[in-house]
N, C-alpha and C. Protein backbone atom coordinates (compact mmCIF):
# COMPACT_ATOMS: atom_id res chain seq x y z
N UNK A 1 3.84 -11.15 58.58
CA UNK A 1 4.66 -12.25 58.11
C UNK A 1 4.37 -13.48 58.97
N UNK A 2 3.86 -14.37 58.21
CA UNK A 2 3.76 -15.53 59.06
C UNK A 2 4.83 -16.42 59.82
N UNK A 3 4.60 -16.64 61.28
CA UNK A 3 5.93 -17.20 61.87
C UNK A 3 6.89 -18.65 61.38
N UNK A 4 7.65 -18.24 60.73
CA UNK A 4 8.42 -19.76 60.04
C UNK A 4 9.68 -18.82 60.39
N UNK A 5 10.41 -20.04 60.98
CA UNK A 5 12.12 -19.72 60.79
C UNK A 5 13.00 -19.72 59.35
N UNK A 6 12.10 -20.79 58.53
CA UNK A 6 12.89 -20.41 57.23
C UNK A 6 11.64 -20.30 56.03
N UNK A 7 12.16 -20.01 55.02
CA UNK A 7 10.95 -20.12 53.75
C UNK A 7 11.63 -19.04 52.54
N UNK A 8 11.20 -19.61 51.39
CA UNK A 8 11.16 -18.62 50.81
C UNK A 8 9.78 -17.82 50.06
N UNK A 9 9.78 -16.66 50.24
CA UNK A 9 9.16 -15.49 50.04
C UNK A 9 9.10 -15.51 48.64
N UNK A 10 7.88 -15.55 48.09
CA UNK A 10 7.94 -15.00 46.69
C UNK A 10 6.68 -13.73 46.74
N UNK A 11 7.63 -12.89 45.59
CA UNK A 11 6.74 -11.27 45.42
C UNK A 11 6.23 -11.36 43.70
N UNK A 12 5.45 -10.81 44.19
CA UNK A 12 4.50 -10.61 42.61
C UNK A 12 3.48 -9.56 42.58
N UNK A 13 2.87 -9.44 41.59
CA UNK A 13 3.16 -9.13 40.01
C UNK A 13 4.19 -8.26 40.27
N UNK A 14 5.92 -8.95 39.53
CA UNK A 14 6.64 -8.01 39.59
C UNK A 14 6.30 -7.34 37.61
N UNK A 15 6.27 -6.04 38.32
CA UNK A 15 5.86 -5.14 36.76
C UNK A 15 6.68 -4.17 36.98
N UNK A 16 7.37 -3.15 37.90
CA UNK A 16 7.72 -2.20 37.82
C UNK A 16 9.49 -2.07 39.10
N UNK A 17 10.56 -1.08 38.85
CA UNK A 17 11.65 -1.25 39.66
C UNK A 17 11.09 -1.07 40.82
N UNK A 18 10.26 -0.45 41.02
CA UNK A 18 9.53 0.47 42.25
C UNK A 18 9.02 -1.08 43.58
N UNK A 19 8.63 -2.09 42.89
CA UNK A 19 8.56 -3.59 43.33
C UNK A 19 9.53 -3.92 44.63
N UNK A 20 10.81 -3.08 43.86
CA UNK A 20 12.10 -4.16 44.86
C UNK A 20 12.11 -3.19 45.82
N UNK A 21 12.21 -1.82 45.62
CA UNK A 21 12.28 -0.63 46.23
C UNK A 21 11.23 -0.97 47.84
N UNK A 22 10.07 -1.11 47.44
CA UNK A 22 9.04 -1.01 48.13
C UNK A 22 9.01 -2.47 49.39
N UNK A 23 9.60 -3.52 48.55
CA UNK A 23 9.74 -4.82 49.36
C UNK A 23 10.80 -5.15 50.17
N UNK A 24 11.77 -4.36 50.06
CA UNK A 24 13.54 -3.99 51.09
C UNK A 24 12.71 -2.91 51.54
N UNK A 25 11.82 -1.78 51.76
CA UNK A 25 11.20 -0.94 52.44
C UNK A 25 10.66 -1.91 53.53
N UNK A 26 9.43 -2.56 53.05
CA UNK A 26 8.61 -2.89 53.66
C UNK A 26 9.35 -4.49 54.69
N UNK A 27 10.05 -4.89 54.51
CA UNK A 27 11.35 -5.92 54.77
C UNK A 27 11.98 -4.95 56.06
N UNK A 28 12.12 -3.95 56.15
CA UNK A 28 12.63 -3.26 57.11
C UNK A 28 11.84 -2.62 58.04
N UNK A 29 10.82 -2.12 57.60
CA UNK A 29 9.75 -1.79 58.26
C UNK A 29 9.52 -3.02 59.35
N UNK A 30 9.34 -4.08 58.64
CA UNK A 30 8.50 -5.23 59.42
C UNK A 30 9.99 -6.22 60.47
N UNK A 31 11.47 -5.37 60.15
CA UNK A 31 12.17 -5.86 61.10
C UNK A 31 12.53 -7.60 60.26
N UNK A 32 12.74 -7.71 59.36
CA UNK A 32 12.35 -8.85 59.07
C UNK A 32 14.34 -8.72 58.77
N UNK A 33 14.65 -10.19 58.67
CA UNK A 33 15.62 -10.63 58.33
C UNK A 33 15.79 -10.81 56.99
N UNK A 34 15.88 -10.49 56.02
CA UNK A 34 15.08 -11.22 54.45
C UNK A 34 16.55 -10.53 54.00
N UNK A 35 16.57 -11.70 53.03
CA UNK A 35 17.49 -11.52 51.43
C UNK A 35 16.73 -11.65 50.17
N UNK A 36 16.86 -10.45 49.36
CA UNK A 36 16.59 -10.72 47.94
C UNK A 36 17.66 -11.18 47.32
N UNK A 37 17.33 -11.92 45.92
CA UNK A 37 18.35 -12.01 45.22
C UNK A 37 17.59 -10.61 44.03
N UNK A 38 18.94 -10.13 43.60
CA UNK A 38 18.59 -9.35 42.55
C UNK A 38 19.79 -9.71 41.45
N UNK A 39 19.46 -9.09 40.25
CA UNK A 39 20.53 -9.90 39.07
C UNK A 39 22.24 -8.88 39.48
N UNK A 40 22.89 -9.35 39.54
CA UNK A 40 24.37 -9.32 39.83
C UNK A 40 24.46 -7.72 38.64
N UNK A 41 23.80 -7.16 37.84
CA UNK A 41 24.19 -6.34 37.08
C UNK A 41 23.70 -4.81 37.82
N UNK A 42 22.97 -5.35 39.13
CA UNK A 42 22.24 -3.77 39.62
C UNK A 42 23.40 -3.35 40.65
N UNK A 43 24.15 -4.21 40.94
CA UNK A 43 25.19 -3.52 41.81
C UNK A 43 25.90 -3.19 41.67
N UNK A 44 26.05 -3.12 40.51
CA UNK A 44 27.58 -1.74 39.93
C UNK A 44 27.26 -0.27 40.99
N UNK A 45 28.59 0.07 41.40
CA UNK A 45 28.91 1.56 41.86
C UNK A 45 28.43 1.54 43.07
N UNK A 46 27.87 2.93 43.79
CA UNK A 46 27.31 3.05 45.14
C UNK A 46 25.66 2.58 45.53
N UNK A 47 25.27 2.22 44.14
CA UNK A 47 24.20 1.33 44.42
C UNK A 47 24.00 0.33 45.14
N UNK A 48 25.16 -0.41 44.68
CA UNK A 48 25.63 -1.61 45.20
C UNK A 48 25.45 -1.75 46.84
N UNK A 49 26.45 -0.85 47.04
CA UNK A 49 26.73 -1.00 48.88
C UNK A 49 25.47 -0.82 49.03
N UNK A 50 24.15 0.09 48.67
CA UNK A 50 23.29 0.44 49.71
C UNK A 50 22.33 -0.96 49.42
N UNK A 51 22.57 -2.08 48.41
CA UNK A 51 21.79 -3.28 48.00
C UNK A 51 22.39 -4.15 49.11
N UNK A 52 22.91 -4.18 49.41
CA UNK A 52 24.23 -5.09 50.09
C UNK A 52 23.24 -4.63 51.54
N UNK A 53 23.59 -3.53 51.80
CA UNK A 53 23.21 -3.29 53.09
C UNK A 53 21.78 -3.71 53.33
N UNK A 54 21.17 -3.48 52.78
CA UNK A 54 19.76 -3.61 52.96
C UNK A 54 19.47 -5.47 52.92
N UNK A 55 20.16 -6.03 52.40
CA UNK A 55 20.00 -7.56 52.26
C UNK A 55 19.80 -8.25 51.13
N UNK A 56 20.49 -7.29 50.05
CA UNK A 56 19.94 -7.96 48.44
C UNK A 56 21.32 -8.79 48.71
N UNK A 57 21.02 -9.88 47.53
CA UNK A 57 22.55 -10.76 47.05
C UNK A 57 22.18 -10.67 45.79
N UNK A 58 23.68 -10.81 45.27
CA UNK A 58 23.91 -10.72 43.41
C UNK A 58 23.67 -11.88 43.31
N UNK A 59 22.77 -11.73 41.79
CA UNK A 59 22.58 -13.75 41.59
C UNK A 59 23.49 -13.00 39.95
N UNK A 60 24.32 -14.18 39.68
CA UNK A 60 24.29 -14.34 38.00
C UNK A 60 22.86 -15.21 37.56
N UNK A 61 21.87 -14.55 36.59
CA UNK A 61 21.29 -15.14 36.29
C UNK A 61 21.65 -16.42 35.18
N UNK A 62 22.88 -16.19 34.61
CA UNK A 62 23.03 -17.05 33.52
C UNK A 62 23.46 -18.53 34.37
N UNK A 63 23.61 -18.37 35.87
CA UNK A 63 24.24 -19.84 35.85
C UNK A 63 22.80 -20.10 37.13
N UNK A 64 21.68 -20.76 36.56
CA UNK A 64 20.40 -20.85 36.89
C UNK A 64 21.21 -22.08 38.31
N UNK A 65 21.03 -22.86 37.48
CA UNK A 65 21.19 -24.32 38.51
C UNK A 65 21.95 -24.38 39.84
N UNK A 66 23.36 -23.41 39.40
CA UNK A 66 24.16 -23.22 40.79
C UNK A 66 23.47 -22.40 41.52
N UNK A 67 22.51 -21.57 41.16
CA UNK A 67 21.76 -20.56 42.01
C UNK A 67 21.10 -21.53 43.31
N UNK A 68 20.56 -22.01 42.47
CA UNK A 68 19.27 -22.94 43.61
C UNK A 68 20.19 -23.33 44.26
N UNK A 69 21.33 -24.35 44.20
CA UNK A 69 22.33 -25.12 45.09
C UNK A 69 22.85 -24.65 45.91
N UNK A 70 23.45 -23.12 45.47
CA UNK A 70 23.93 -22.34 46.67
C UNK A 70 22.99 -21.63 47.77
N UNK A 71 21.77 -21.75 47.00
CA UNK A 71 20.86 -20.90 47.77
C UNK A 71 20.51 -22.20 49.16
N UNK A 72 20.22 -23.38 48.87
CA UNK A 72 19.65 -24.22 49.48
C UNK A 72 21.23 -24.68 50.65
N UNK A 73 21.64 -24.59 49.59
CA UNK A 73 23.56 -24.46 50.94
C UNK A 73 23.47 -23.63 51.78
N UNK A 74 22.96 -22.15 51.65
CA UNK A 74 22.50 -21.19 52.49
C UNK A 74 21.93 -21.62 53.94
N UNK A 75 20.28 -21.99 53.37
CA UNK A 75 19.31 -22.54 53.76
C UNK A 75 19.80 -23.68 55.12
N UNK A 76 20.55 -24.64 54.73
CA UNK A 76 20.69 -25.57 55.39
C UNK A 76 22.02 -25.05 56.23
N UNK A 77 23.18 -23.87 56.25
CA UNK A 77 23.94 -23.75 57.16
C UNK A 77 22.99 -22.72 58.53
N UNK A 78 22.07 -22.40 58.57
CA UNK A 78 21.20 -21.50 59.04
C UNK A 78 19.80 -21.48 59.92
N UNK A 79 19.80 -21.38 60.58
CA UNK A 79 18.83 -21.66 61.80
C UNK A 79 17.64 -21.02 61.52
N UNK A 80 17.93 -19.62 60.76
CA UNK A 80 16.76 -18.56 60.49
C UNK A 80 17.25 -18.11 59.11
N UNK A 81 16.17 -18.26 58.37
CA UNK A 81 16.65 -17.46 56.98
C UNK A 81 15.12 -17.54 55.98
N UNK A 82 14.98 -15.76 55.44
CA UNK A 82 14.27 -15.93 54.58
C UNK A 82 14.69 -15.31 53.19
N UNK A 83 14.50 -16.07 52.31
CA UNK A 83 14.84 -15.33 51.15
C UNK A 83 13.80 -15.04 50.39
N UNK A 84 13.49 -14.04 49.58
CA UNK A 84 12.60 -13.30 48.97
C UNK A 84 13.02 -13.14 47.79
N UNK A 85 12.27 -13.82 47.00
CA UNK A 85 12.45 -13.98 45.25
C UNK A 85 11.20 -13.55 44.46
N UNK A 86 11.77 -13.13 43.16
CA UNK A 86 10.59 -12.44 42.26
C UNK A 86 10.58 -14.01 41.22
N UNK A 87 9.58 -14.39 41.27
CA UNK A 87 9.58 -15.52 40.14
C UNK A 87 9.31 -15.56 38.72
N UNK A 88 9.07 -13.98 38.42
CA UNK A 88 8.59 -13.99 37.25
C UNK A 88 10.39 -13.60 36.40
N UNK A 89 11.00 -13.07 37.33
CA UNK A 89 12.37 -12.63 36.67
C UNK A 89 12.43 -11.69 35.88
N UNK A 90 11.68 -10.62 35.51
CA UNK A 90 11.63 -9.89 34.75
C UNK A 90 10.78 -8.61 35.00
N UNK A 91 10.67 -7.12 34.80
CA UNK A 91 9.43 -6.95 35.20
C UNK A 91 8.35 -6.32 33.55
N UNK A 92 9.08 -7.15 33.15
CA UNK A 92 8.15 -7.16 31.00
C UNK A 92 7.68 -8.42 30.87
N UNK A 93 6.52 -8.34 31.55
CA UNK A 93 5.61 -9.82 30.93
C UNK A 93 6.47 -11.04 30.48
N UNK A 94 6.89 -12.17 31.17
CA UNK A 94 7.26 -12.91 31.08
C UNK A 94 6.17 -14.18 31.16
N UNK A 95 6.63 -15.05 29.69
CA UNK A 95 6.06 -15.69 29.47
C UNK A 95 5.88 -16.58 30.17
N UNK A 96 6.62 -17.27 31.33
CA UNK A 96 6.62 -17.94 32.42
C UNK A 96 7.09 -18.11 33.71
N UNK A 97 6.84 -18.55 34.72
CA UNK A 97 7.59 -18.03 36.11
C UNK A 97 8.68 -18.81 35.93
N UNK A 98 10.07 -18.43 36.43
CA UNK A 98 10.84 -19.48 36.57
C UNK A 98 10.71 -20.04 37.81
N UNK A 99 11.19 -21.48 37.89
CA UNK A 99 10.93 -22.43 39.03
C UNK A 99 11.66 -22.71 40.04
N UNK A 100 12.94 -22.20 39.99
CA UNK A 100 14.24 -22.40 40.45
C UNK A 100 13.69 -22.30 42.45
N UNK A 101 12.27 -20.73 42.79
CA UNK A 101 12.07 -20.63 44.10
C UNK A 101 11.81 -21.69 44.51
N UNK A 102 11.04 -22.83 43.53
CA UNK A 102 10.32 -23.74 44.02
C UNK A 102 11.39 -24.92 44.39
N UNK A 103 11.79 -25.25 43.85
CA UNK A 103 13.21 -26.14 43.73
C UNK A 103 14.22 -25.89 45.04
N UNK A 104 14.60 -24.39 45.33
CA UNK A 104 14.94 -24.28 46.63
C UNK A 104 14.17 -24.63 47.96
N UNK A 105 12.95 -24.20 48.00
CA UNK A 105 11.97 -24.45 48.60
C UNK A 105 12.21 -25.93 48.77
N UNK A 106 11.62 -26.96 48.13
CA UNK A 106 10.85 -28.28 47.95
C UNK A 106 12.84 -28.77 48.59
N UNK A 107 13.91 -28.61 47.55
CA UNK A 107 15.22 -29.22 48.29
C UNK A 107 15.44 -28.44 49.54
N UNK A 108 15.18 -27.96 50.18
CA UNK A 108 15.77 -26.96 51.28
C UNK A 108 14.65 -27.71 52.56
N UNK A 109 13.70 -27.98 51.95
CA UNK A 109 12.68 -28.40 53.35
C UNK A 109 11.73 -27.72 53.88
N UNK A 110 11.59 -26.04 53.24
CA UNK A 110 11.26 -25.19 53.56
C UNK A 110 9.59 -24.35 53.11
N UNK A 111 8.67 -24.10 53.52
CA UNK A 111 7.51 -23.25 53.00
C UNK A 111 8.04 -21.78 51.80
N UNK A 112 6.87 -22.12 51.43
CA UNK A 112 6.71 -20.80 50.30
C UNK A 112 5.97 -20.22 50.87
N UNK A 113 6.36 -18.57 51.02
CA UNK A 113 4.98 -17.83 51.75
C UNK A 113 5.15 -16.77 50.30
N UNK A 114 3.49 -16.64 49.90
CA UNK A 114 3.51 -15.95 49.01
C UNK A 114 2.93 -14.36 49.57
N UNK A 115 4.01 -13.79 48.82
CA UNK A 115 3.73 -12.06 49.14
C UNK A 115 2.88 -11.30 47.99
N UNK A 116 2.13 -10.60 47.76
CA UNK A 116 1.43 -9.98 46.74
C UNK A 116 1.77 -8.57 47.24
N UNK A 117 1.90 -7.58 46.27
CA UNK A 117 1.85 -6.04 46.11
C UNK A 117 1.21 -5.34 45.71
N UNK A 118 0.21 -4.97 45.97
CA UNK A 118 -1.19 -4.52 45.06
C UNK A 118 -1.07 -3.01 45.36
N UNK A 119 -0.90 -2.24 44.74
CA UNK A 119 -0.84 -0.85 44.22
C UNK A 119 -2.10 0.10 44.52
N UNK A 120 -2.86 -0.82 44.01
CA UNK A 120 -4.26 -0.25 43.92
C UNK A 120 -4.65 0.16 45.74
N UNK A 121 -4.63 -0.64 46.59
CA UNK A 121 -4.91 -0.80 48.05
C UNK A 121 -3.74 -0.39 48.69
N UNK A 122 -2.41 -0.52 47.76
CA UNK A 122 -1.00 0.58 48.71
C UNK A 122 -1.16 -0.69 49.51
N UNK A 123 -0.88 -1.29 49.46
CA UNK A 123 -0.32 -2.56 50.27
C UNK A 123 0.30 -3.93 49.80
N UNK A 124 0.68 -4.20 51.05
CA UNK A 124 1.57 -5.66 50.57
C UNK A 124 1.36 -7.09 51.43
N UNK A 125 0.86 -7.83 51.27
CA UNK A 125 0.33 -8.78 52.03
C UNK A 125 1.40 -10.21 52.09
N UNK A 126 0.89 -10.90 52.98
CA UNK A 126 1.49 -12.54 52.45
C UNK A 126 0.00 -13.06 52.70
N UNK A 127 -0.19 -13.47 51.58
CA UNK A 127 -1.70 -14.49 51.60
C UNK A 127 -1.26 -15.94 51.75
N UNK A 128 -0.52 -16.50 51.92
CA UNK A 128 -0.66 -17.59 52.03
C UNK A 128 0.53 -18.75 51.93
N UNK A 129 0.66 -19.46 53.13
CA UNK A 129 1.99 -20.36 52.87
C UNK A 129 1.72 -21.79 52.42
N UNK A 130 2.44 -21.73 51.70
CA UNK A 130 2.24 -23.23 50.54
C UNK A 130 4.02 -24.32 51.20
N UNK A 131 3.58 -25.38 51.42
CA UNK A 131 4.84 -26.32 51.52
C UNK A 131 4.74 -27.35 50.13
N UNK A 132 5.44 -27.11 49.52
CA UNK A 132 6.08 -27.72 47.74
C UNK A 132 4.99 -29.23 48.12
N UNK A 133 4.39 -30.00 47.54
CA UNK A 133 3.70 -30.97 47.84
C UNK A 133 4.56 -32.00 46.50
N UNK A 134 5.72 -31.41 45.27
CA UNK A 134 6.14 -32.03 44.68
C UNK A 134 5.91 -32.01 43.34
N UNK A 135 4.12 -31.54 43.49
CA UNK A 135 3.35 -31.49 42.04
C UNK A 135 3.33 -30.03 41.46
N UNK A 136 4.92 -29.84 40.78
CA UNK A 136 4.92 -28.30 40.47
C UNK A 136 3.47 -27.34 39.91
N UNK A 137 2.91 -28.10 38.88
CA UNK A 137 2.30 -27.37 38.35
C UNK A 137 1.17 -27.10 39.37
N UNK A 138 0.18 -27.81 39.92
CA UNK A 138 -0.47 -27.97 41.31
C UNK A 138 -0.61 -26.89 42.24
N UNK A 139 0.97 -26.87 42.67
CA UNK A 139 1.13 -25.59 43.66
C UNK A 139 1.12 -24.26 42.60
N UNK A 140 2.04 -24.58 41.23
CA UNK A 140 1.82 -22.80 40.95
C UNK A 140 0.61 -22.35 40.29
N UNK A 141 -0.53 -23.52 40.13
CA UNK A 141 -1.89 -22.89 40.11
C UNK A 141 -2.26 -22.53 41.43
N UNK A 142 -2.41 -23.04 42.51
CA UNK A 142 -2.48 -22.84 43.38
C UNK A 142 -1.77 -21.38 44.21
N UNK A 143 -1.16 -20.89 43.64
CA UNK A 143 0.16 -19.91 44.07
C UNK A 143 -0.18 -18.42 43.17
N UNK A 144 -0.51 -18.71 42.10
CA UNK A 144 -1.03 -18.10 40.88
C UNK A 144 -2.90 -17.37 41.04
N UNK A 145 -3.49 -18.23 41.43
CA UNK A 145 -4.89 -17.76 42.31
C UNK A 145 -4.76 -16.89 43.35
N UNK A 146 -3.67 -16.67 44.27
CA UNK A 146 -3.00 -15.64 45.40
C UNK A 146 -3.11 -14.09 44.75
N UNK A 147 -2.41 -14.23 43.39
CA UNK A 147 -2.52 -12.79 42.67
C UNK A 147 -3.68 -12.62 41.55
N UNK A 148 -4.81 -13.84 41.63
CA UNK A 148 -6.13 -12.95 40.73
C UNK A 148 -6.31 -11.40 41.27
N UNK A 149 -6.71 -11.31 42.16
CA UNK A 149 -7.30 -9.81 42.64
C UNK A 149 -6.48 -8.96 42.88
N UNK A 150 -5.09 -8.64 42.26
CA UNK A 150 -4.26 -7.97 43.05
C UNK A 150 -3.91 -6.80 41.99
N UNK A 151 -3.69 -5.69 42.21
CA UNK A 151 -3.21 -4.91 40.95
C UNK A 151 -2.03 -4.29 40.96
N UNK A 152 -1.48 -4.53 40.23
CA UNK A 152 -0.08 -4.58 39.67
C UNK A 152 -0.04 -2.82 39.21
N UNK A 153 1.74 -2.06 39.45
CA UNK A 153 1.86 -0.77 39.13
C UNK A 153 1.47 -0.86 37.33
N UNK A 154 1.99 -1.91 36.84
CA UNK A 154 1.36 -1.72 35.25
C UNK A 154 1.04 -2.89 34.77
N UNK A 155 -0.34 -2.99 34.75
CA UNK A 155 -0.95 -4.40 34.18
C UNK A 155 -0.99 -4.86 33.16
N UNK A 156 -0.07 -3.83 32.10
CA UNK A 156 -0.07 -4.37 30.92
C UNK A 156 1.63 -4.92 30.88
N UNK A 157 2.35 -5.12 31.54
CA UNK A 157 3.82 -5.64 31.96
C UNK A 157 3.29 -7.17 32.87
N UNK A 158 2.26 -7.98 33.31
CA UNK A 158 1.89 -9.09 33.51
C UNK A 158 2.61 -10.31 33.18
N UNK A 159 3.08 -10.94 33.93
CA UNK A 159 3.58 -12.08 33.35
C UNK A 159 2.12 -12.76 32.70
N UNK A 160 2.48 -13.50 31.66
CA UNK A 160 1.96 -14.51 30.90
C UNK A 160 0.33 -15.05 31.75
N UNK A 161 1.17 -16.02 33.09
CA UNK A 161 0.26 -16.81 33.80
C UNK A 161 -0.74 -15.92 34.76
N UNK A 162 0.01 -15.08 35.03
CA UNK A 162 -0.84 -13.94 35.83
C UNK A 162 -1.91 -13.24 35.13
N UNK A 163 -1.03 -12.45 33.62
CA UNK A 163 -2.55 -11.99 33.21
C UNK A 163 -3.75 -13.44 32.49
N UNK A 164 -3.60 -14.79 32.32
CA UNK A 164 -4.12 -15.23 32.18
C UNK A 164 -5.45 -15.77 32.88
N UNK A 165 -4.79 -15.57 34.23
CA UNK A 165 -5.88 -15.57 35.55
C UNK A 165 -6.75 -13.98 35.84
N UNK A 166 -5.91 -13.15 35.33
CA UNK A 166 -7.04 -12.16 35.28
C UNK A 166 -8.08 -11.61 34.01
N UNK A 167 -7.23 -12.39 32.97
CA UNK A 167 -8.59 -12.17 31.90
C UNK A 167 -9.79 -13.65 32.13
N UNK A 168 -9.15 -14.37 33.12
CA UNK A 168 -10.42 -15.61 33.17
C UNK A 168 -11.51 -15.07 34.08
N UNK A 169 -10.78 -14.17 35.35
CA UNK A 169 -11.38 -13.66 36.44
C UNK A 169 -12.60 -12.25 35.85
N UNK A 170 -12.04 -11.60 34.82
CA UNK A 170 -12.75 -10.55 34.52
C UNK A 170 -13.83 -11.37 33.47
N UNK A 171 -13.61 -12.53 32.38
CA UNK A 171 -14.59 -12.83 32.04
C UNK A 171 -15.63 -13.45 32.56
N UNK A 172 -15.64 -13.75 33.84
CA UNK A 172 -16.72 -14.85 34.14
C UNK A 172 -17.32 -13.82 35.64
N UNK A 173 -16.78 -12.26 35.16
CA UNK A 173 -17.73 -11.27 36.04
C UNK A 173 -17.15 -11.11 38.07
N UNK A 174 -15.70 -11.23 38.08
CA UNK A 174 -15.82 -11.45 39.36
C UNK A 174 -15.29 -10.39 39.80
């Protein structure tokens, strides 16, 4: 994990539950301080407490906008904080990332360190920290090139932009 006191963490290709499982694993392993948000509907019952414990927070996904606000309220009462978000929001091929990490990020002041999970190699990396430069689309090509080479538990569950970079990558032989 690269040394930053704050940032948010984004994980990808999220395709499978096994994703969140493996990244609150590997989040503990590495001693790390990290919060996921996960959708407010996985913590029903004794699930819950052990999400809680480990460092997930309930997001309502339906109220998008207060998310970022509170998240970046977070951010700014806090000396050290990383939060770890899935941007694709889904793990069934989603037609687009939502932007909301970036938005916390870019209002908060803070780096994006991008995490990849590649299955294939049993590992989990951060390739690379990006600071929001403003020009959304810019950085998430830029952010989006991080996961050409990476293989996902089911590559046919790809978000949209992801498998688009890997059918460009496999046609031109790389």
């Amino acid at each position: 994990m690269p040394a930053v006191p704050k940032a948010v963490i984004i994980g990808g290709p999220h395709t499978s539950n096994w994703d969140g499982i493996y990244t609150l694993a590997a989040m503990m392993q590495l001693g790390l301080d990290a919060h996921v948000m996960i959708k407010d509907s996985a913590f029903k019952g004794p699930f819950g407490t052990m999400l809680r414990w480990m460092g997930a927070l309930p997001i309502a996904r339906h109220k998008a906008g207060s998310v970022v606000e509170q998240t970046v309220e977070q951010f700014n009462r806090h000396d050290k904080l990383v939060m770890v978000v899935a941007p694709e929001g889904t793990r069934g091929g989603a037609a687009q990332w939502k932007t909301g990490f970036y938005r916390i990020a870019q209002k908060a002041g803070v780096p994006i360190v991008v995490a990849t999970a590649d299955y294939a190699k049993k590992e989990i990396t951060f390739a690379r920290v990006i600071e929001p430069c403003g020009d959304v689309e810019k950085d998430l090509t830029e952010i989006f090139e991080c996961y050409a080479a990476i293989h996902p538990r089911h590559p046919d569950k790809l978000s949209a932009p992801l498998k688009a970079i890997r059918d460009r990558e496999k046609s031109v032989g790389r």
